[in-house]
N, C-alpha and C. Protein backbone atom coordinates (compact mmCIF):
# COMPACT_ATOMS: atom_id res chain seq x y z
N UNK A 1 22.07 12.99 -10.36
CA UNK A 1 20.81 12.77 -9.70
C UNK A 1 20.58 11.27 -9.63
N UNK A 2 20.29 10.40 -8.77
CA UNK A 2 19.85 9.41 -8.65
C UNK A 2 18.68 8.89 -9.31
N UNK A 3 18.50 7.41 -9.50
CA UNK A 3 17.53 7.00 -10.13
C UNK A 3 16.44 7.01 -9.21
N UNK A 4 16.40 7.56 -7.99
CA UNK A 4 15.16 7.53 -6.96
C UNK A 4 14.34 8.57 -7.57
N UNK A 5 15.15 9.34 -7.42
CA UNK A 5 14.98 10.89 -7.86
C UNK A 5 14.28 11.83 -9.10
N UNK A 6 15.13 10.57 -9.94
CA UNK A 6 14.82 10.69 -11.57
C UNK A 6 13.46 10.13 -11.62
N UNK A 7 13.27 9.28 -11.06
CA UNK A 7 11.80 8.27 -10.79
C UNK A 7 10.81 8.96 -10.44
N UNK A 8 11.03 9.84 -9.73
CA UNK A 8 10.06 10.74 -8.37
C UNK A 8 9.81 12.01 -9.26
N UNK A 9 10.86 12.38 -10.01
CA UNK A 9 10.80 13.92 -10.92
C UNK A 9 9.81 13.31 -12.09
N UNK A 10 9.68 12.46 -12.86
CA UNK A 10 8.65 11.91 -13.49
C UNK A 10 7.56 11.30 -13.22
N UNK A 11 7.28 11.10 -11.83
CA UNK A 11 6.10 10.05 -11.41
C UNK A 11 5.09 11.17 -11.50
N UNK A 12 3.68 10.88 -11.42
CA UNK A 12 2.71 11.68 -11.41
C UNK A 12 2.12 11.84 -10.01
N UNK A 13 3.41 12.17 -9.12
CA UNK A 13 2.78 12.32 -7.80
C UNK A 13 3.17 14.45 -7.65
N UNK A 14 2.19 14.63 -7.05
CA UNK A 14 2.10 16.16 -6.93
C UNK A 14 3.49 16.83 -6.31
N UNK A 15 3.91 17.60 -6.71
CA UNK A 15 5.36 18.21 -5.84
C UNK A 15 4.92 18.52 -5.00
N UNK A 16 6.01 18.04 -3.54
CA UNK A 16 5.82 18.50 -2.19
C UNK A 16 4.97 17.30 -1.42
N UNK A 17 4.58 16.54 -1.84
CA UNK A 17 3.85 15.09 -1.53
C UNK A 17 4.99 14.49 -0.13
N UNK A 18 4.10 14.04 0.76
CA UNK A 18 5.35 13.07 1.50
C UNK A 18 5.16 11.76 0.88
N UNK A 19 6.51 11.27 0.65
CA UNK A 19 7.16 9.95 -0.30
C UNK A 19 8.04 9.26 0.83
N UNK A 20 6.98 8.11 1.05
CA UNK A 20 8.31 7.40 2.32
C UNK A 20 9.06 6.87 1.66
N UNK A 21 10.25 6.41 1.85
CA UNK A 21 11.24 5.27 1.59
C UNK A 21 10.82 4.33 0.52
N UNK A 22 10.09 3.40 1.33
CA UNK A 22 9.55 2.41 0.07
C UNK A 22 8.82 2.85 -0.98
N UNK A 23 7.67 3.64 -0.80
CA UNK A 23 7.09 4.45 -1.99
C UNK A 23 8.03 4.74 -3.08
N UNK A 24 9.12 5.64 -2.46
CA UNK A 24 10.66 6.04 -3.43
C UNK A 24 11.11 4.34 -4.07
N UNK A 25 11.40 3.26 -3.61
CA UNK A 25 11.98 2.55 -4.13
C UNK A 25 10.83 1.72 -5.33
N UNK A 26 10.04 1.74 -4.36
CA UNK A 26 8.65 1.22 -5.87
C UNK A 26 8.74 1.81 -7.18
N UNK A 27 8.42 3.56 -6.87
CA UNK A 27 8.74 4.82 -8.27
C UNK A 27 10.03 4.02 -8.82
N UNK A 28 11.05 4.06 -8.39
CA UNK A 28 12.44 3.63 -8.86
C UNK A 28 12.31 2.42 -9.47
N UNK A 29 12.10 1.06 -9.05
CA UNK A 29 11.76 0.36 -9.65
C UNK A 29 10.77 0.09 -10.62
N UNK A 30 9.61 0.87 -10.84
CA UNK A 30 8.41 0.51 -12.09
C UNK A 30 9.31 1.25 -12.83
N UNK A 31 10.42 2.58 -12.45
CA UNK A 31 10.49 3.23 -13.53
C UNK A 31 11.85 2.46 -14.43
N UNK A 32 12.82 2.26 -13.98
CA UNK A 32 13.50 1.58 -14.13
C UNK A 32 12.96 0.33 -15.01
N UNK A 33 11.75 -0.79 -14.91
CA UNK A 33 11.43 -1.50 -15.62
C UNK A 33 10.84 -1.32 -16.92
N UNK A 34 10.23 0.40 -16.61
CA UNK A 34 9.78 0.51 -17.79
C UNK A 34 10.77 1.12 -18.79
N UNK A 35 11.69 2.02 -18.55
CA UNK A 35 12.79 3.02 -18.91
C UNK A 35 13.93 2.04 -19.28
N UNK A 36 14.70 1.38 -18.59
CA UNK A 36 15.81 0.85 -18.31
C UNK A 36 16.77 2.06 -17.96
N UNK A 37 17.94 1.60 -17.40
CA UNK A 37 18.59 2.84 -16.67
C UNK A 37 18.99 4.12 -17.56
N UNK A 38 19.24 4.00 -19.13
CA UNK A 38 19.60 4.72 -19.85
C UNK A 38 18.37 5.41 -20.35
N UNK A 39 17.31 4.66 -20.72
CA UNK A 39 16.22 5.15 -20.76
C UNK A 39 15.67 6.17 -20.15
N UNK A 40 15.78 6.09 -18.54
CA UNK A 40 15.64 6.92 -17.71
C UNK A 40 16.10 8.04 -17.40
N UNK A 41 17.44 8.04 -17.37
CA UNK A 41 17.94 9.09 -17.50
C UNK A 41 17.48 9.80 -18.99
N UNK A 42 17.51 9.31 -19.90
CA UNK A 42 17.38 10.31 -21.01
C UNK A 42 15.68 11.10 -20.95
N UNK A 43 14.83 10.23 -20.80
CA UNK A 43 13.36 10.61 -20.05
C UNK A 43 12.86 11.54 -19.13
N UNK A 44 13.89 11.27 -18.18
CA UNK A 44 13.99 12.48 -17.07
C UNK A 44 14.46 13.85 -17.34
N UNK A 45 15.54 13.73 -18.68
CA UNK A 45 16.21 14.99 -19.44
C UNK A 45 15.52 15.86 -20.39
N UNK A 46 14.62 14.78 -20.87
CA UNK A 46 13.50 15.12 -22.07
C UNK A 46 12.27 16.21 -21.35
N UNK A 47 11.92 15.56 -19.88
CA UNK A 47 10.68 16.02 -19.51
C UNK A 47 11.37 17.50 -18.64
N UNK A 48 12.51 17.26 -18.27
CA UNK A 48 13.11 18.13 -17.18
C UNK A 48 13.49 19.71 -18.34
N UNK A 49 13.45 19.32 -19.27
CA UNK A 49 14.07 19.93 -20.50
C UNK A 49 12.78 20.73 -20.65
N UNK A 50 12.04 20.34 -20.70
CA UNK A 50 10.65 20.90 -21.25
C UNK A 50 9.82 21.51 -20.64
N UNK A 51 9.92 21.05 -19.35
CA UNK A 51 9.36 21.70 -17.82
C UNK A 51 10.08 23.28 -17.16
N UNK A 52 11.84 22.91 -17.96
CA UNK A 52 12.12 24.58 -17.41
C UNK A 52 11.99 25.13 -18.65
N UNK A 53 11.60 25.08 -19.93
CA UNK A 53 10.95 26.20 -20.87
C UNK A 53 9.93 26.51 -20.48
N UNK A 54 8.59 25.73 -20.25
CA UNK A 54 7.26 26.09 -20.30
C UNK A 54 7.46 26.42 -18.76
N UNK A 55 7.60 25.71 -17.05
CA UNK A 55 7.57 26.50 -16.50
C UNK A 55 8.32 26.22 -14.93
N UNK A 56 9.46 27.34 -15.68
CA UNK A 56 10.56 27.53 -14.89
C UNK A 56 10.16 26.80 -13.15
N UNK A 57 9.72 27.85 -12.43
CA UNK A 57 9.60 28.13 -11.03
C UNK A 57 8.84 26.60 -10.63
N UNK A 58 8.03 26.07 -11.62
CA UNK A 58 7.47 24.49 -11.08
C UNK A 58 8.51 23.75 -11.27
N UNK A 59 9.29 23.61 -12.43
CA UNK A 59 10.01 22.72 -12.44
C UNK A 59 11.57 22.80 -11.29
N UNK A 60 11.57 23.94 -10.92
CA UNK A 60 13.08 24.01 -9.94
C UNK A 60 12.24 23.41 -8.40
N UNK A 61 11.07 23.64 -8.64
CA UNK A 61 10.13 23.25 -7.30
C UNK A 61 10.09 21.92 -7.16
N UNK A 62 10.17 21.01 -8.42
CA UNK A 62 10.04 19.45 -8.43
C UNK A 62 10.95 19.07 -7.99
N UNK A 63 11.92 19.52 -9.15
CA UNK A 63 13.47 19.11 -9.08
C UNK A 63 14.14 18.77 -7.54
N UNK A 64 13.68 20.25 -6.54
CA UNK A 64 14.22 19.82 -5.03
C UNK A 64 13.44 19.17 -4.78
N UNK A 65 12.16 18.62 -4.53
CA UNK A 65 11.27 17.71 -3.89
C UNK A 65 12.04 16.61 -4.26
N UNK A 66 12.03 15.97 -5.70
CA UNK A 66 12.44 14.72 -5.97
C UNK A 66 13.76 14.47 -5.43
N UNK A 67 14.93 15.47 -5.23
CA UNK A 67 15.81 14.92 -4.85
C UNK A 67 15.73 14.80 -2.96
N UNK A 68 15.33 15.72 -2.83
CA UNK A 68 14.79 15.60 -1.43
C UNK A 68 14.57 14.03 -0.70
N UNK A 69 13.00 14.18 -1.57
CA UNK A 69 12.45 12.64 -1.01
C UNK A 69 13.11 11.43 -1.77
N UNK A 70 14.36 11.25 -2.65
CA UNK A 70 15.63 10.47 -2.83
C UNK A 70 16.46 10.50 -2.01
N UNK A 71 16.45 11.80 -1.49
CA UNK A 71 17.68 11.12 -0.46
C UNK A 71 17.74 10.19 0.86
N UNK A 72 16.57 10.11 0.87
CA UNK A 72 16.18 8.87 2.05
C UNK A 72 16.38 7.34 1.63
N UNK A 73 16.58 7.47 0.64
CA UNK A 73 16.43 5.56 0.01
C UNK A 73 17.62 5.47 -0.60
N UNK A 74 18.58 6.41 -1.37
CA UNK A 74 19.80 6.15 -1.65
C UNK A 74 20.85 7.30 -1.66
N UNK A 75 22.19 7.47 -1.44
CA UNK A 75 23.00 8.30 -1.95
C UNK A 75 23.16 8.57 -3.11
N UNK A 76 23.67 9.68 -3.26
CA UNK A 76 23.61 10.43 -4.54
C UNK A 76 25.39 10.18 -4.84
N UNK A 77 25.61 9.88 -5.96
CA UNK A 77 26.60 9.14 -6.45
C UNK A 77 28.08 10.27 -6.20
């Protein structure tokens, strides 16, 4: 998953939101400054982790949004 993505699956913007381009690279970058890249990823694992125990069907709902509105600002590795 990209760090757009990872950014967007943790931001406190509502799933299903339209996220232009730059919006995506802003999320990516505050998160990134605050996280650092390893940070982030592990953050995104922690919350993503916790979201499909307590609740499944929201969190598979984020999960495609965020990568969704990532794939406009970067490829996925």
């Amino acid at each position: 998953m990209s760090f757009a993505a990872l950014a967007l699956y943790l931001s406190m913007r509502d799933t299903g939101t339209l996220v232009t381009p730059y919006e995506a690279q802003e999320e990516r970058a505050a998160a990134i400054a605050q996280y650092g890249f390893d940070g982030l990823r592990a953050e995104a694992f922690k919350c993503a982790w916790f979201s499909s125990v307590v609740e499944p069907q929201e969190h598979c709902a984020r999960f495609a949004w965020a990568r969704a509105a990532a794939a406009f600002v970067e490829e996925a590795p």
